[in-house]
Protein backbone atom coordinates (compact mmCIF):
# COMPACT_ATOMS: atom_id res chain seq x y z
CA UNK A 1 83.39 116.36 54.58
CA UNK A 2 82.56 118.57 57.16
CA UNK A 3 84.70 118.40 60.96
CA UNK A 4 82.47 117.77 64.45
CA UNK A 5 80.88 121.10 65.56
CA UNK A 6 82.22 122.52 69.13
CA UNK A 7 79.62 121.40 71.09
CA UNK A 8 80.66 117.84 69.91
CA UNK A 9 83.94 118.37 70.83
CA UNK A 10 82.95 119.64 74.35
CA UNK A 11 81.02 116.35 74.91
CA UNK A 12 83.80 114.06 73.64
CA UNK A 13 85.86 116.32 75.51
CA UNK A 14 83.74 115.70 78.91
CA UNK A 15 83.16 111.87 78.15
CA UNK A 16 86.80 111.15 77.57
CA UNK A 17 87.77 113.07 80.86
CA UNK A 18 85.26 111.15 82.80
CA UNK A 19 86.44 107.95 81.71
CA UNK A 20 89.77 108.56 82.76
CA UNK A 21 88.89 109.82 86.41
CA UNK A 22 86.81 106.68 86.42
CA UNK A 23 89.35 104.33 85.77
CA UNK A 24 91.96 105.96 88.13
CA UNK A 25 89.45 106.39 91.06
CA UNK A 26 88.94 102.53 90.41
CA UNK A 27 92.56 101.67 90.98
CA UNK A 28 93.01 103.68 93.82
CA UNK A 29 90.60 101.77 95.20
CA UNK A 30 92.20 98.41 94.41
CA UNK A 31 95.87 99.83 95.65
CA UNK A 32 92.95 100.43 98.97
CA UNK A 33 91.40 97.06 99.15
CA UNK A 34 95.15 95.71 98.71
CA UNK A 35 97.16 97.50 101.33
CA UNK A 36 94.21 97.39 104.10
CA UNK A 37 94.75 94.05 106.43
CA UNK A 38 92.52 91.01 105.61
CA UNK A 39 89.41 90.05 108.16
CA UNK A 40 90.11 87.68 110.10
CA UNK A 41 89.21 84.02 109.73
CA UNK A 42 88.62 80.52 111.47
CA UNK A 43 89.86 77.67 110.19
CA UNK A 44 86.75 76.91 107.79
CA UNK A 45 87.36 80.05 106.31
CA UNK A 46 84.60 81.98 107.14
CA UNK A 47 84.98 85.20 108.69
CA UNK A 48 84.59 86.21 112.30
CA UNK A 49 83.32 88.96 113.38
């Protein structure tokens, strides 16, 4: 049984390294959406703008 050539490894490599910045950029953006103020609102709950 014969091991993944380099090139493999640089892809894996590149794939697995992407996923992670994905997932971190996506919770800085929820920590974002969470600390910024929420719109404001009548009392139907639709926003005003």
């Amino acid at each position: 049984m014969r091991g993944l050539s380099a090139t493999a490894w640089i892809y894996l490599l590149a794939e697995f390294l992407f996923g992670i910045f994905f997932s971190i950029l996506l919770a800085m953006l929820g920590i974002v959406k969470r600390i910024l103020p929420k719109p404001p609102r009548d009392l139907t709950g639709d926003i005003v703008l």
